[in-house]
Protein backbone atom coordinates (compact mmCIF):
# COMPACT_ATOMS: atom_id res chain seq x y z
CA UNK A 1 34.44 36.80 23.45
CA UNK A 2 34.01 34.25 20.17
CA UNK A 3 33.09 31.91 22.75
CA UNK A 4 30.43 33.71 24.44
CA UNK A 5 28.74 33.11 21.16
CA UNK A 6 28.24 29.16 21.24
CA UNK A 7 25.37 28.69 23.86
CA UNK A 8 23.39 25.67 24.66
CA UNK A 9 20.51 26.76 23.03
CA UNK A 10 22.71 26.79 19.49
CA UNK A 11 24.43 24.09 20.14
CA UNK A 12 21.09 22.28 20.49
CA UNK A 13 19.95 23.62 16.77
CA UNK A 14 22.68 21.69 15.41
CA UNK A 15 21.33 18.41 16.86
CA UNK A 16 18.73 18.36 14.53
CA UNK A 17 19.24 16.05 11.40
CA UNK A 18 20.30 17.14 7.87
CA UNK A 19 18.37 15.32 6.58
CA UNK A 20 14.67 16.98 5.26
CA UNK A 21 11.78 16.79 7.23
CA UNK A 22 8.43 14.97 5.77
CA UNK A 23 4.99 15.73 7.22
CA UNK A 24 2.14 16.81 5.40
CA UNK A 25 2.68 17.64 1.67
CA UNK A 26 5.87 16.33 1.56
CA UNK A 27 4.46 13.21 2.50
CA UNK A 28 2.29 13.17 -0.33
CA UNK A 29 -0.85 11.08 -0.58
CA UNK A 30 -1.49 7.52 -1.24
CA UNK A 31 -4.36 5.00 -2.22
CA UNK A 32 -6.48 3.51 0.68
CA UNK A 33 -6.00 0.10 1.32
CA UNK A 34 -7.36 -2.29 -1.21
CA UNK A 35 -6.64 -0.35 -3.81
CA UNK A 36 -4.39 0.28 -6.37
CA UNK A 37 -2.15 2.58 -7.65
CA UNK A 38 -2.10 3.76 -11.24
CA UNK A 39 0.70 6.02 -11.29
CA UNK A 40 1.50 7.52 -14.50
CA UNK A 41 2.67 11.07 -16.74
CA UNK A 42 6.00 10.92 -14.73
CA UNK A 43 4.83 9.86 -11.57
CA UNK A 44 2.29 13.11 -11.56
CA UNK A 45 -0.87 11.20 -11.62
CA UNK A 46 -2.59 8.66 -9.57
CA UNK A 47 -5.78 6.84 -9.96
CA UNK A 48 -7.27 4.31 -6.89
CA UNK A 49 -8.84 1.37 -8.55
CA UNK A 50 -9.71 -2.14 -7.46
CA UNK A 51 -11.89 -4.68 -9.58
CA UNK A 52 -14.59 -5.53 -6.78
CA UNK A 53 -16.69 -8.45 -7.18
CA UNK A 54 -20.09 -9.32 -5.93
CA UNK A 55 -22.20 -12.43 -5.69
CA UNK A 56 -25.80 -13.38 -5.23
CA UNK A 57 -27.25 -16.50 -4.03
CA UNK A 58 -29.77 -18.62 -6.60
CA UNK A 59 -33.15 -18.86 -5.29
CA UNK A 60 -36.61 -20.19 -5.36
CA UNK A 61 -39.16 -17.78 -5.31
CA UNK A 62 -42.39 -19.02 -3.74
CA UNK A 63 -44.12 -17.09 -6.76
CA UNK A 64 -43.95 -19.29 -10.33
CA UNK A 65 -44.98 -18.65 -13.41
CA UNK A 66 -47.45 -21.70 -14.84
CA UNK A 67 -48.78 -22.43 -18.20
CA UNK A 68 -51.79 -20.18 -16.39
CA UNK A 69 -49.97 -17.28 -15.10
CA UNK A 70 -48.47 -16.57 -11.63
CA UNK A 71 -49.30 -19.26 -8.86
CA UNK A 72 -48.16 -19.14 -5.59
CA UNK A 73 -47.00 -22.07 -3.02
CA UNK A 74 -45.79 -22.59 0.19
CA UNK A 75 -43.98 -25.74 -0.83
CA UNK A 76 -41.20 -24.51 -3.31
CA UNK A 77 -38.32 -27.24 -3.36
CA UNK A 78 -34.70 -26.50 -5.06
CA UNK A 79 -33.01 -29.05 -7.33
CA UNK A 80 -29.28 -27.90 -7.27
CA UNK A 81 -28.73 -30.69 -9.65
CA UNK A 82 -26.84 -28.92 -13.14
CA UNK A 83 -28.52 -25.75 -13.54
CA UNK A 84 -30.58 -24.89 -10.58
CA UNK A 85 -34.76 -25.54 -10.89
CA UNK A 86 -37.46 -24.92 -8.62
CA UNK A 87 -40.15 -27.37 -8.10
CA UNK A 88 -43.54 -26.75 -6.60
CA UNK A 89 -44.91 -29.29 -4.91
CA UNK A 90 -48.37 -28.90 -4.69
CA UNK A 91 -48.72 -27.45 -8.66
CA UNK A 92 -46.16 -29.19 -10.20
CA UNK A 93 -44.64 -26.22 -11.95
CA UNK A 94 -40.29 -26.51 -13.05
CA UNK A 95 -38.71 -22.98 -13.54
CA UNK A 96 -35.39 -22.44 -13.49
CA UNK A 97 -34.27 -20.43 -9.93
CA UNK A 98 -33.54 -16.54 -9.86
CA UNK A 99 -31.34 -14.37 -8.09
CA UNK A 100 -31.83 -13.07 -4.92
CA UNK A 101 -32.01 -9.22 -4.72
CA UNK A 102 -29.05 -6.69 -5.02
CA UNK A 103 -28.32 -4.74 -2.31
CA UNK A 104 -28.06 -1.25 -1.94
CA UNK A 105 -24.67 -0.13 -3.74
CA UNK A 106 -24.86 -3.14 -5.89
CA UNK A 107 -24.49 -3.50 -9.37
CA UNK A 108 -27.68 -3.37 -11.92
CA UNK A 109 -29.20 -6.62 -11.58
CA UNK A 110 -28.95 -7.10 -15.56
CA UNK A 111 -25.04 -7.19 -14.75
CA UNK A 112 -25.14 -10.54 -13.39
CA UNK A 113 -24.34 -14.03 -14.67
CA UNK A 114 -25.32 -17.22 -13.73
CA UNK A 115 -22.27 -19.64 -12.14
CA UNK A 116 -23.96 -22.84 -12.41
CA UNK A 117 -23.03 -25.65 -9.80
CA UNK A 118 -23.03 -29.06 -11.18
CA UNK A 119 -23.62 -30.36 -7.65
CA UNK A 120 -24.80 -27.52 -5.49
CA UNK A 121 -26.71 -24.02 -5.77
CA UNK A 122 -25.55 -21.63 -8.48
CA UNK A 123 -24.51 -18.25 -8.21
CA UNK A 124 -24.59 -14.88 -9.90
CA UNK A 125 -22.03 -12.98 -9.76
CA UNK A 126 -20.93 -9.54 -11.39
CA UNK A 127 -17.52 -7.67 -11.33
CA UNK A 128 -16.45 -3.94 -11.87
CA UNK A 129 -13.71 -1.63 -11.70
CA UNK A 130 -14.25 1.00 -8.74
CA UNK A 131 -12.37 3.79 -7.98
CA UNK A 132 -11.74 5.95 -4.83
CA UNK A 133 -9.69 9.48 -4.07
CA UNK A 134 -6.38 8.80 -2.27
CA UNK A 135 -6.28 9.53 1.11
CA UNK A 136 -3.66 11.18 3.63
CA UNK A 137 -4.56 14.66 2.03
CA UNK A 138 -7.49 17.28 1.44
CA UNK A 139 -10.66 15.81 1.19
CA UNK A 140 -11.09 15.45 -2.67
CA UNK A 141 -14.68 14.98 -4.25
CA UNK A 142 -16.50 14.38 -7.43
CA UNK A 143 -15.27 11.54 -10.01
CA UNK A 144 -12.53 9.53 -8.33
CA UNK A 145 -11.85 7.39 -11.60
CA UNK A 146 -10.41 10.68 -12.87
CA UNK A 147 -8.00 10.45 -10.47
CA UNK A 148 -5.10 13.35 -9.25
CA UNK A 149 -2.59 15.34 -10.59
CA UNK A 150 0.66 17.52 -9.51
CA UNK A 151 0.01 21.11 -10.61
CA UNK A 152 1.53 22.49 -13.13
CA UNK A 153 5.34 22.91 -13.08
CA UNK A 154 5.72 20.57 -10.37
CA UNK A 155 7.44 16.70 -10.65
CA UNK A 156 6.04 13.90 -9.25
CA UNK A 157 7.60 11.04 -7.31
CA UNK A 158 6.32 7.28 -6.28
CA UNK A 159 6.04 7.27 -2.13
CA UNK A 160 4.59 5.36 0.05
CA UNK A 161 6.12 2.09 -1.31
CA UNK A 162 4.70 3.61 -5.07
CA UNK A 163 1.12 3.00 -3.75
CA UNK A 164 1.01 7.31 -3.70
CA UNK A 165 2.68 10.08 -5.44
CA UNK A 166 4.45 12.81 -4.31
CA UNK A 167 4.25 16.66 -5.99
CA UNK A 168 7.45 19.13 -5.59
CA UNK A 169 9.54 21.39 -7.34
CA UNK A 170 13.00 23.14 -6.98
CA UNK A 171 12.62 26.83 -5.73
CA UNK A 172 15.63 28.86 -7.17
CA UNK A 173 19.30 27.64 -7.04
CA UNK A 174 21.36 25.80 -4.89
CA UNK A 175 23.17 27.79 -2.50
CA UNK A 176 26.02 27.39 -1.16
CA UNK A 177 26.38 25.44 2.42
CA UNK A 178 27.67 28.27 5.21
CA UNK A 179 27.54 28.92 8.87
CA UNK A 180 26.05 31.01 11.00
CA UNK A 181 28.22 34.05 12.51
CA UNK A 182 29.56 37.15 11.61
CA UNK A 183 31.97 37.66 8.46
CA UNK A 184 32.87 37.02 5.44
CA UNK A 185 33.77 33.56 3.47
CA UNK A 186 34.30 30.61 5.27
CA UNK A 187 35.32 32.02 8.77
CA UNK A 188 32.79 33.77 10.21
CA UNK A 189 32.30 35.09 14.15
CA UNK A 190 32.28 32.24 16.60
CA UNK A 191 31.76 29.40 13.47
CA UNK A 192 34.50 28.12 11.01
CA UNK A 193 33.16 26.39 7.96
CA UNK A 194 35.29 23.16 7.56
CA UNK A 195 35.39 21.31 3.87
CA UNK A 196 34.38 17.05 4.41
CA UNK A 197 34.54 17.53 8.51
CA UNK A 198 31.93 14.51 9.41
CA UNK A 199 32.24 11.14 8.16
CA UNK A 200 30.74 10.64 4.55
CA UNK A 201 32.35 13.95 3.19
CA UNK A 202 29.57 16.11 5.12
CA UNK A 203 30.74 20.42 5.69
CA UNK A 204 30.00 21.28 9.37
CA UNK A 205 30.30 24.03 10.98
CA UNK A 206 33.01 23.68 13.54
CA UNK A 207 33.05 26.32 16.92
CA UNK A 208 35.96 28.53 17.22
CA UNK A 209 36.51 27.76 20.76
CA UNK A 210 35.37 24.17 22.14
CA UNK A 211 31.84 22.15 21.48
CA UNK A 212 30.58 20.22 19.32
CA UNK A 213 30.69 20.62 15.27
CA UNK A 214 26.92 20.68 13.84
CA UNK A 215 25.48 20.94 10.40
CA UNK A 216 25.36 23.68 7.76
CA UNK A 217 23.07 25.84 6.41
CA UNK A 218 22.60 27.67 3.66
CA UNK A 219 23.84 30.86 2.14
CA UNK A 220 22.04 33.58 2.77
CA UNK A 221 19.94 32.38 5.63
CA UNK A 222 20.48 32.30 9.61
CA UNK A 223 20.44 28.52 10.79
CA UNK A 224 16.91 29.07 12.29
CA UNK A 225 15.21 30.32 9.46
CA UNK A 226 16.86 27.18 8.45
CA UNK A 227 14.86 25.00 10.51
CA UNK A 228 11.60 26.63 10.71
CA UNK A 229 11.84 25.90 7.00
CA UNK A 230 12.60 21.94 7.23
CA UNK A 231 9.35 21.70 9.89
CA UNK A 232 7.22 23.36 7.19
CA UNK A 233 4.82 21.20 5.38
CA UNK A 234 5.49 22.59 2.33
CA UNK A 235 9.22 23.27 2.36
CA UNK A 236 12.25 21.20 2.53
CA UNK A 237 16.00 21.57 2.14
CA UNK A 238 18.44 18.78 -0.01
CA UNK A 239 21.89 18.64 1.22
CA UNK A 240 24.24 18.17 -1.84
CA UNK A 241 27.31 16.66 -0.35
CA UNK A 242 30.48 17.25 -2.68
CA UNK A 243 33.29 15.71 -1.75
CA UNK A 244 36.46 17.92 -2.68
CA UNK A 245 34.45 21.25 -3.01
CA UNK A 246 31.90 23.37 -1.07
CA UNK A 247 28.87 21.21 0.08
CA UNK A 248 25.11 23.35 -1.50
CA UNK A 249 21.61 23.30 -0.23
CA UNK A 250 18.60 22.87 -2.86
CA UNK A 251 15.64 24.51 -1.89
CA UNK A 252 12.15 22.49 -2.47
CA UNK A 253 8.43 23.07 -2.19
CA UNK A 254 5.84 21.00 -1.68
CA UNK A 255 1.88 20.84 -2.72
CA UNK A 256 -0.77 18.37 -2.56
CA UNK A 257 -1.66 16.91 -6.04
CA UNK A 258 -4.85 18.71 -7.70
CA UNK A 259 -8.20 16.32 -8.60
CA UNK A 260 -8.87 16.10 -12.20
C-alpha cells in the first residue's frame, strides 16, 4: 500500500533542481549596454551613466563679417594651417572658421571647444555625463540620473556581472527540510527523510519501497506548493545544507527596485 503512493507523476516533481529558480524579479535589473553601473548604499542603488562625447566639424561659412558688415561669397577657401581661417576670395576677408550646427539632442552650442589641428581642420567637441533607467524591468520614467532603489526593508545584491542590482528579503524563518507523506518526524507515509543521503551532504527524501530518492522540501508545506513557489517571480527557496544535522529551507521574496 506505501508503494501505491510513489507514482510517476511524483517521482517526476523530484527531478526538478534544488536549486532556486530566477526569472523576473529575481533576476533583477541591469544597465543597458554602454553604460555603467553605479552601485552603491549596500548594493540597493543603481545609477546608468556613461560620459558621451560629441564632435563638430570646423567650417567656413560662405557669410563673413568685413570691416563693412556681413558680405557674402561663393568662393570661401579654408586654411587648416594652425588654427583654422577662412579666406574669401573675391573680398579678401580672414575670419577664423565656426562650427557647424548641433544636431538635435546635442549639447548647447556654447558647450563646445575648439580642438585645433596644426595640420588639418579643427574640431569642436563637447562631453557630458548622461544617464539612462536600467532595463530588464518595469518601464521607469522621469530623471534617470536619480537612479533606483530597493524598497524599504529589502537588501540588495550585485547581478548581472555587478552591471545590475538585485532587491530581496528573508520572509520568516528557516524551516526545517521534510518530506512529503503522512506522519510524524522524519518517517512519514510512503517517504523516509534520510540525514546527508546525496553527495555533498544534501537530505533527500528516500521512497519506502523502490525509486528514486529526490529533494526536500520544507516544513510545513506539500512539495508542490513547493514548486509553484520556486517558478514564482517573486519567490524563491535557499537550501541550507548542514552537514551532521537536519538540512532548512529559507524563504525569500523578491521586488523590482523603486525609481528615486
Amino acid at each position: 500500500m506505501k508503494q501505491l503512493l510513489i507514482p510517476a507523476a511524483i517521482a517526476a516533481m523530484f527531478s526538478l533542481s534544488s536549486d532556486p529558480a530566477l526569472a523576473g524579479a529575481q533576476q533583477g535589473v541591469r544597465c543597458p549596454s554602454g553604460f555603467t553601473a553605479e552601485i552603491s548604499d549596500g548594493n540597493r542603488k543603481l545609477v546608468c551613466s556613461k560620459t558621451a562625447t560629441y564632435q563638430l566639424d570646423s567650417i567656413c561659412s560662405p557669410v563673413l563679417l568685413g570691416p563693412s558688415g556681413a558680405k557674402g561669397s561663393a568662393n570661401v577657401v579654408m586654411e587648416p594651417t594652425g588654427s583654422d581661417t577662412c579666406l574669401a576670395a573675391v573680398t579678401g576677408n580672414k575670419v577664423p572658421s565656426v562650427m557647424s550646427p548641433p544636431q538635435p539632442g546635442y549639447p548647447p552650442a556654447s558647450s563646445f571647444t575648439r580642438q585645433v589641428n596644426p595640420s588639418g581642420p579643427d574640431k569642436f567637441v563637447s562631453t557630458r555625463k548622461e544617464y539612462k533607467y536600467p532595463e530588464a524591468g518595469p518601464v521607469y520614467v522621469g530623471d534617470a540620473s536619480n537612479g533606483v532603489k530597493c524598497p524599504s526593508g529589502y537588501d540588495g545584491d550585485k547581478v548581472h556581472d555587478g552591471k545590475g542590482i538585485r532587491c530581496d528579503k528573508y520572509d520568516g524563518p528557516p524551516k526545517p527540510a521534510d518530506c512529503d507523506g503522512i506522519g510524524a518526524g522524519p518517517v512519514a507515509v510512503g517517504w523516509q527523510w534520510k540525514q546527508d543521503h546525496a553527495s555533498g551532504g544534501e537530505d533527500r527524501c528516500v521512497p519506502v519501497g523502490t525509486g528514486p530518492h529526490g529533494p526536500t522540501k520544507p516544513q510545513g508545506m506539500t512539495k508542490v506548493q513547493h514548486d509553484l513557489e520556486r517558478q514564482s517571480d517573486e519567490i524563491g527557496w535557499v537550501l541550507d545544507k548542514k552537514s551532521g544535522a537536519r538540512d532548512t529551507w529559507q524563504r525569500k521574496v523578491y521586488k523590482f527596485p523603486d525609481k528615486l
